[in-house]
N, C-alpha and C. Protein backbone atom coordinates (compact mmCIF):
# COMPACT_ATOMS: atom_id res chain seq x y z
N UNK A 1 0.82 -1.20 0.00
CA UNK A 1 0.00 0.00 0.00
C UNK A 1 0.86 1.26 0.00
N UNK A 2 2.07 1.27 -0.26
CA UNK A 2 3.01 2.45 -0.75
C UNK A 2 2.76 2.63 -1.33
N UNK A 3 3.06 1.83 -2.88
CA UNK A 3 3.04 2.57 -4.26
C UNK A 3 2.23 3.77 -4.49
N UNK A 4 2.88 4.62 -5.03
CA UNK A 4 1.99 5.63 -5.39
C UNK A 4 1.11 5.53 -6.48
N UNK A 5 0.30 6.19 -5.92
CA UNK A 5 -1.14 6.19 -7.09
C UNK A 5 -1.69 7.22 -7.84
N UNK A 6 -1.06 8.71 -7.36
CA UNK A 6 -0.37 9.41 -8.53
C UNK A 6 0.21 10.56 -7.78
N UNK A 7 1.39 11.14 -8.65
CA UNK A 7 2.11 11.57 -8.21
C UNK A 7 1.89 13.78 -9.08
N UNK A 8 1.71 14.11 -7.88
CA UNK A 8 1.26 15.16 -8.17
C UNK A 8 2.60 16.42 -7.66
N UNK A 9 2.19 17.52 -8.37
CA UNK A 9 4.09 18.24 -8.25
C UNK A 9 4.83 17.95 -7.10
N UNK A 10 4.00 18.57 -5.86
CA UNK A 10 4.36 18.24 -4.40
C UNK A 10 4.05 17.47 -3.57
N UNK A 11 2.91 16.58 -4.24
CA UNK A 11 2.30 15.87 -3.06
C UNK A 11 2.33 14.18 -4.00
N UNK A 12 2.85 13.09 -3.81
CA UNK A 12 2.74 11.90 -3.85
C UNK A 12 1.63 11.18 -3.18
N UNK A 13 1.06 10.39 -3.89
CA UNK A 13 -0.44 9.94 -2.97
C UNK A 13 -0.20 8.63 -3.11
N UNK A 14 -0.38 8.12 -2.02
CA UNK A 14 -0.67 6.31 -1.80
C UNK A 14 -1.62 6.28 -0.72
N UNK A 15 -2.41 4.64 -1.01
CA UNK A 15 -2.96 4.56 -0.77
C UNK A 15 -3.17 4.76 0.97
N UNK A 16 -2.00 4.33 1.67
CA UNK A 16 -2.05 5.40 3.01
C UNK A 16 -2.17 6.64 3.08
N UNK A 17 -2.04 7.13 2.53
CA UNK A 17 -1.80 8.81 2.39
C UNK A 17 -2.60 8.85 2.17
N UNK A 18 -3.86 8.32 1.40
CA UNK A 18 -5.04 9.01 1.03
C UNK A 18 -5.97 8.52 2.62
N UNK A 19 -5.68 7.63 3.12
CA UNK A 19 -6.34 7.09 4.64
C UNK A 19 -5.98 8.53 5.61
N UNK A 20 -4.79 8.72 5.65
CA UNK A 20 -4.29 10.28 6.54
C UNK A 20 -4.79 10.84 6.25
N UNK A 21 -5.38 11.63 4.76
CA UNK A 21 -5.36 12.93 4.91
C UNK A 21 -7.31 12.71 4.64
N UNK A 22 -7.95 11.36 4.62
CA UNK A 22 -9.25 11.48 4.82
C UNK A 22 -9.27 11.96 6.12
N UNK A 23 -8.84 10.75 7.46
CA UNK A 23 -8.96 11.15 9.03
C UNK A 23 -8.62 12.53 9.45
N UNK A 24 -7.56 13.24 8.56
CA UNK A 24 -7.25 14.52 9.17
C UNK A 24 -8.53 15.66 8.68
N UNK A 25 -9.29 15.14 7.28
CA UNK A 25 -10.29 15.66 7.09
C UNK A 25 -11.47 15.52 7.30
N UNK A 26 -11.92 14.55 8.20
CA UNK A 26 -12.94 14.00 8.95
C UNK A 26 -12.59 14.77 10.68
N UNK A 27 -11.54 14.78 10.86
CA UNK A 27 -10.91 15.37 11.97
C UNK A 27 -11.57 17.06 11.94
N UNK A 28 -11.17 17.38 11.32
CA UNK A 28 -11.06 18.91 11.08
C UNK A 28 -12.89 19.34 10.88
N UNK A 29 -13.15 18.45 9.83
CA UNK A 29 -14.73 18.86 9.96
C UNK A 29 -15.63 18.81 10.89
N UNK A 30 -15.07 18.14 11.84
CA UNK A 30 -15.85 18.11 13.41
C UNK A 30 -16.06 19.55 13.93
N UNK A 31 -15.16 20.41 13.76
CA UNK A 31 -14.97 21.61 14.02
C UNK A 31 -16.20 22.90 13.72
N UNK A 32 -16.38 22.04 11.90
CA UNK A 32 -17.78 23.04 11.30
C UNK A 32 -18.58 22.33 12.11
N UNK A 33 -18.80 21.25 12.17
CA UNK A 33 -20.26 20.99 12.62
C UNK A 33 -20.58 21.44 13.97
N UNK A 34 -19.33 21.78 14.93
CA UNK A 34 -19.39 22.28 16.17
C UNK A 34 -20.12 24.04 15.71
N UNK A 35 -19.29 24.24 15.17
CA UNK A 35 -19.41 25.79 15.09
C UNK A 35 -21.11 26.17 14.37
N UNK A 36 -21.61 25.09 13.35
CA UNK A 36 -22.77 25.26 13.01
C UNK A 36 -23.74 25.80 14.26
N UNK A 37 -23.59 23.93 15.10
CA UNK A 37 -24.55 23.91 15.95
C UNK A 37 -25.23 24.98 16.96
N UNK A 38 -23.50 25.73 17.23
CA UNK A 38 -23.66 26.81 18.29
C UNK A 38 -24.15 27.80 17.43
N UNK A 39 -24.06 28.18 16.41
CA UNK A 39 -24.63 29.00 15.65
C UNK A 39 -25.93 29.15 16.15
N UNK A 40 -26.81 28.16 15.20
CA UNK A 40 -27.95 27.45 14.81
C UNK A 40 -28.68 27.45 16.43
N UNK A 41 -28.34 27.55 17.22
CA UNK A 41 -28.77 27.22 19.05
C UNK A 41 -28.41 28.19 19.65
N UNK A 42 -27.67 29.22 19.07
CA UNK A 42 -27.19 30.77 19.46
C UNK A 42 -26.48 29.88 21.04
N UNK A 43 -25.93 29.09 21.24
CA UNK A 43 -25.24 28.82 22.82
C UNK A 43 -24.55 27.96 22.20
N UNK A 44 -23.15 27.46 22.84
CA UNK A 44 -22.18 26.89 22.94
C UNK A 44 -22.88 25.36 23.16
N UNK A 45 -22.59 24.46 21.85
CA UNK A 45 -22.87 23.23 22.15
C UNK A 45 -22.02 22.43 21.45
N UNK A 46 -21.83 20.97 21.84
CA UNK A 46 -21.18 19.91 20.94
C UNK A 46 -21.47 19.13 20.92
N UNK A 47 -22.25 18.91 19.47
CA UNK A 47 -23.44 17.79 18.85
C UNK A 47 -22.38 16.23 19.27
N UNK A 48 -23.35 15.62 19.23
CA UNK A 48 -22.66 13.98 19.31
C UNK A 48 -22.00 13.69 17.83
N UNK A 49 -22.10 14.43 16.76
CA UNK A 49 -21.56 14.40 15.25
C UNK A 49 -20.33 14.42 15.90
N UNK A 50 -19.81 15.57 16.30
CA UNK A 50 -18.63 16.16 16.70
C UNK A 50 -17.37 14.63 17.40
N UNK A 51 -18.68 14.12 18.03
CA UNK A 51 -17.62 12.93 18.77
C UNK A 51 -17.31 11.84 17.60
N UNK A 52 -18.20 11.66 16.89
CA UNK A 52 -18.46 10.40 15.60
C UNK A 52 -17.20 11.03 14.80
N UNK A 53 -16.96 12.11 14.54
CA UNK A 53 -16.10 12.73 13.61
C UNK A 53 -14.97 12.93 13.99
N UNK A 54 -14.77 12.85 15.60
CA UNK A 54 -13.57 12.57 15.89
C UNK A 54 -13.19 11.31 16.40
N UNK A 55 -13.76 10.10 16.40
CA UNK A 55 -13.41 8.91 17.00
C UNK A 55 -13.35 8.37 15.55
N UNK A 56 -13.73 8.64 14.33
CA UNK A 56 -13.63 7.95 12.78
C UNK A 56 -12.58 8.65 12.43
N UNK A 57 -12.33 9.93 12.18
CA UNK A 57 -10.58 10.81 12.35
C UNK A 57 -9.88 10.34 12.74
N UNK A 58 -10.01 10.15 14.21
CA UNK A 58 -8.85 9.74 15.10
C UNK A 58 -8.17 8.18 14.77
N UNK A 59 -9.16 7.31 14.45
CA UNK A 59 -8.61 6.00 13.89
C UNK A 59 -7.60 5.76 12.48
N UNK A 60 -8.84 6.70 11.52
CA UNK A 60 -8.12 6.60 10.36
C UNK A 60 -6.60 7.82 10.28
N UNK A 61 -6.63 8.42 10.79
CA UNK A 61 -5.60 8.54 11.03
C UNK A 61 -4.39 8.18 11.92
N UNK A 62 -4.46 7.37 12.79
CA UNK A 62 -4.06 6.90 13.92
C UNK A 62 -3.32 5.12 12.59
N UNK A 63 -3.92 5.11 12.00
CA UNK A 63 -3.87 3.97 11.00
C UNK A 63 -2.79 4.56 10.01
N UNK A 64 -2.81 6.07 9.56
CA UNK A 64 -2.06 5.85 8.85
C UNK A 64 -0.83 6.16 9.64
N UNK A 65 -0.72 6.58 10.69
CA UNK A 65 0.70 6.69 11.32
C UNK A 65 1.22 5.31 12.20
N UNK A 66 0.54 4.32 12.20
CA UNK A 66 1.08 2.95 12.40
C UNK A 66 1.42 2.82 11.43
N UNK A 67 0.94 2.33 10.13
CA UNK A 67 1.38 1.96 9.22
C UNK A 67 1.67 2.31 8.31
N UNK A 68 1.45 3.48 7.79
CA UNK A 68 1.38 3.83 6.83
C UNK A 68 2.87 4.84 6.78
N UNK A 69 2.83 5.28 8.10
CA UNK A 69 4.44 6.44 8.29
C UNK A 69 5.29 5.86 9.18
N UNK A 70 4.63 4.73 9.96
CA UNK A 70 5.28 4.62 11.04
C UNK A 70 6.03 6.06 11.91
N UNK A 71 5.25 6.75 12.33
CA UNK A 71 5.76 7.94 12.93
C UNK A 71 4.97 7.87 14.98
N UNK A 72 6.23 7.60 15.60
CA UNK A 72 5.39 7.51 16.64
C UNK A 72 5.26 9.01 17.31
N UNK A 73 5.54 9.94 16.61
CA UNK A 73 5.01 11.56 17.56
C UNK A 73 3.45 11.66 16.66
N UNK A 74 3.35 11.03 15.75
CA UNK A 74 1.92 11.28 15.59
C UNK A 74 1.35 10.40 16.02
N UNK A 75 1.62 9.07 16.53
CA UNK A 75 0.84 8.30 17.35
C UNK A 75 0.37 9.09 18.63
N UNK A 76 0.73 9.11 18.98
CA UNK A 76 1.18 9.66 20.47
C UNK A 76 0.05 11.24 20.35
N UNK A 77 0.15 11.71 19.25
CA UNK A 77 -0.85 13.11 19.30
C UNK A 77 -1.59 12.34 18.96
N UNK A 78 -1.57 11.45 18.17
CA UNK A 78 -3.56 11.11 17.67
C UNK A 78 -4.12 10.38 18.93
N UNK A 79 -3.68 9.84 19.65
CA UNK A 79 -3.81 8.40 20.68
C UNK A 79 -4.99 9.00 21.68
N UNK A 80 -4.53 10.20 22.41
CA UNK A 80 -4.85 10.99 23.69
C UNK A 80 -6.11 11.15 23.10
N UNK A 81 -6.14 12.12 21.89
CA UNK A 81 -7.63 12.55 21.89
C UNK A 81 -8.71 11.56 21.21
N UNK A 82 -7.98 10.43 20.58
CA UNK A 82 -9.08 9.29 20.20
C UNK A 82 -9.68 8.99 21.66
N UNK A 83 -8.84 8.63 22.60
CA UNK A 83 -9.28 7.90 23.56
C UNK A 83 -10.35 8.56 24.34
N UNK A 84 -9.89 10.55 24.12
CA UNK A 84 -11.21 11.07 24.95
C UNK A 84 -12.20 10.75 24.19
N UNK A 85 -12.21 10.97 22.68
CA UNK A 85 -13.86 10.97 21.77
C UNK A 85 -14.26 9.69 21.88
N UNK A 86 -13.54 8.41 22.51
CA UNK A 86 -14.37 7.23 22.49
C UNK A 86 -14.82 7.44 23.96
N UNK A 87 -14.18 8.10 24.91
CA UNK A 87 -14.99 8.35 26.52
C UNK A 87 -16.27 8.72 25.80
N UNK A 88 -15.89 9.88 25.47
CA UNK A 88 -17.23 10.86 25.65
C UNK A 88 -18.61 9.65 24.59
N UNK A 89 -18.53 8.69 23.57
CA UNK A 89 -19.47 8.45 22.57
C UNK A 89 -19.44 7.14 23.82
N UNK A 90 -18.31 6.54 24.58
CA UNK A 90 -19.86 6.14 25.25
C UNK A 90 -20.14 6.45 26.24
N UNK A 91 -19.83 7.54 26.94
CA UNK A 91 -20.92 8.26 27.99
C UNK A 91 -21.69 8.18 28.08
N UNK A 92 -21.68 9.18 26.47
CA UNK A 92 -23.44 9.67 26.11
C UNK A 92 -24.21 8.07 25.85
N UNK A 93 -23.95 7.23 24.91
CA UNK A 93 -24.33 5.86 24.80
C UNK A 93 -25.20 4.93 26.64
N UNK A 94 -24.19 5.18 27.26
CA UNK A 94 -24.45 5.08 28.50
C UNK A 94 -25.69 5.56 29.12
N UNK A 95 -25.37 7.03 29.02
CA UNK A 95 -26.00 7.71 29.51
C UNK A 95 -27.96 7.87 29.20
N UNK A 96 -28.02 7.71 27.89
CA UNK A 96 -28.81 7.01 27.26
C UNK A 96 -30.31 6.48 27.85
N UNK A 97 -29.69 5.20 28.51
CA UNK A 97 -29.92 4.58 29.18
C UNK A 97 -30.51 4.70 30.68
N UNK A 98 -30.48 5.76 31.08
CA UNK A 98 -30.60 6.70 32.64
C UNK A 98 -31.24 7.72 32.45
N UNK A 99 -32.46 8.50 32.63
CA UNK A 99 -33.45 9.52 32.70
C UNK A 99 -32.27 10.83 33.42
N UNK A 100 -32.11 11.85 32.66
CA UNK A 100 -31.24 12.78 33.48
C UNK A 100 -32.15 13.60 33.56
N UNK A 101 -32.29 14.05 35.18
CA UNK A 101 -32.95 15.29 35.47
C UNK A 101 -32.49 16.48 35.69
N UNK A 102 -32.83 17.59 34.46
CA UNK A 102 -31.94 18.80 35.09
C UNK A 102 -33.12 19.62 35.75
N UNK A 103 -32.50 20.12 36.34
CA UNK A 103 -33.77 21.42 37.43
C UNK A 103 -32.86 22.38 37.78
N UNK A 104 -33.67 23.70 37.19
CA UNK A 104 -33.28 24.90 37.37
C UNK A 104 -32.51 25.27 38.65
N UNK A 105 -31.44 25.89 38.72
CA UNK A 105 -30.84 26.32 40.03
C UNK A 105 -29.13 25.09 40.31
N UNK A 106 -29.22 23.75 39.38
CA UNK A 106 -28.94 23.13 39.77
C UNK A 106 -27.02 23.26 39.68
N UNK A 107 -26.73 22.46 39.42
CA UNK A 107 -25.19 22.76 39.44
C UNK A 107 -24.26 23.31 37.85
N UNK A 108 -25.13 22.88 36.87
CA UNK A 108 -24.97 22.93 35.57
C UNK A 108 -25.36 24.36 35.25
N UNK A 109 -25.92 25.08 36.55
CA UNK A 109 -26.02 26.95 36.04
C UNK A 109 -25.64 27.30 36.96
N UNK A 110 -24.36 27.03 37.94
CA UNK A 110 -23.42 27.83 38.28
C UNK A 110 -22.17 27.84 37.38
């Protein structure tokens, strides 16, 4: 999965390389959909997209720096924050499961 599959002035593409720079762009778009939401809700929120888009990022890219670069400083940056976006998807998954009661006054509006 080296070979290149075409080779463009500056940028060489194989088929890892095209796995990196999907996850880094699945990565990155988590970002619009954050910024939509708060838009769209006029308040600061982060849709469960946001976690899906970074736990599918975080792999496929996490994939191409095992194998594809073998580079362990990008292991090591991708690793930390996969591991929070799989906390947080199953929290919420979890959480799910449990009736949450919020009531005015409570700790979530200090």
């Amino acid at each position: 999965m080296h070979e290149a599959l075409a080779d463009l002035h500056l940028l060489t593409l194989t088929p890892w390389k095209i796995i990196g720079l999907l996850g880094t762009l699945l990565f990155t778009a988590r970002w619009f959909v954050q910024f939509y939401a708060t838009k769209k809700q006029k308040k600061v929120v982060v849709p469960m997209s946001f976690w899906y888009l970074s736990v599918v990022g975080s792999v496929l890219t996490l994939a191409y720096f095992i194998w594809g670069k073998n580079d362990s400083v990008g292991i090591i940056q991708t690793a930390f924050p996969m591991l929070v976006s799989f906390y947080n998807v199953f929290a919420h998954l979890r959480s799910r499961n449990h009736e949450e009661t919020v009531r005015p006054g409570g700790p979530e509006e200090t």
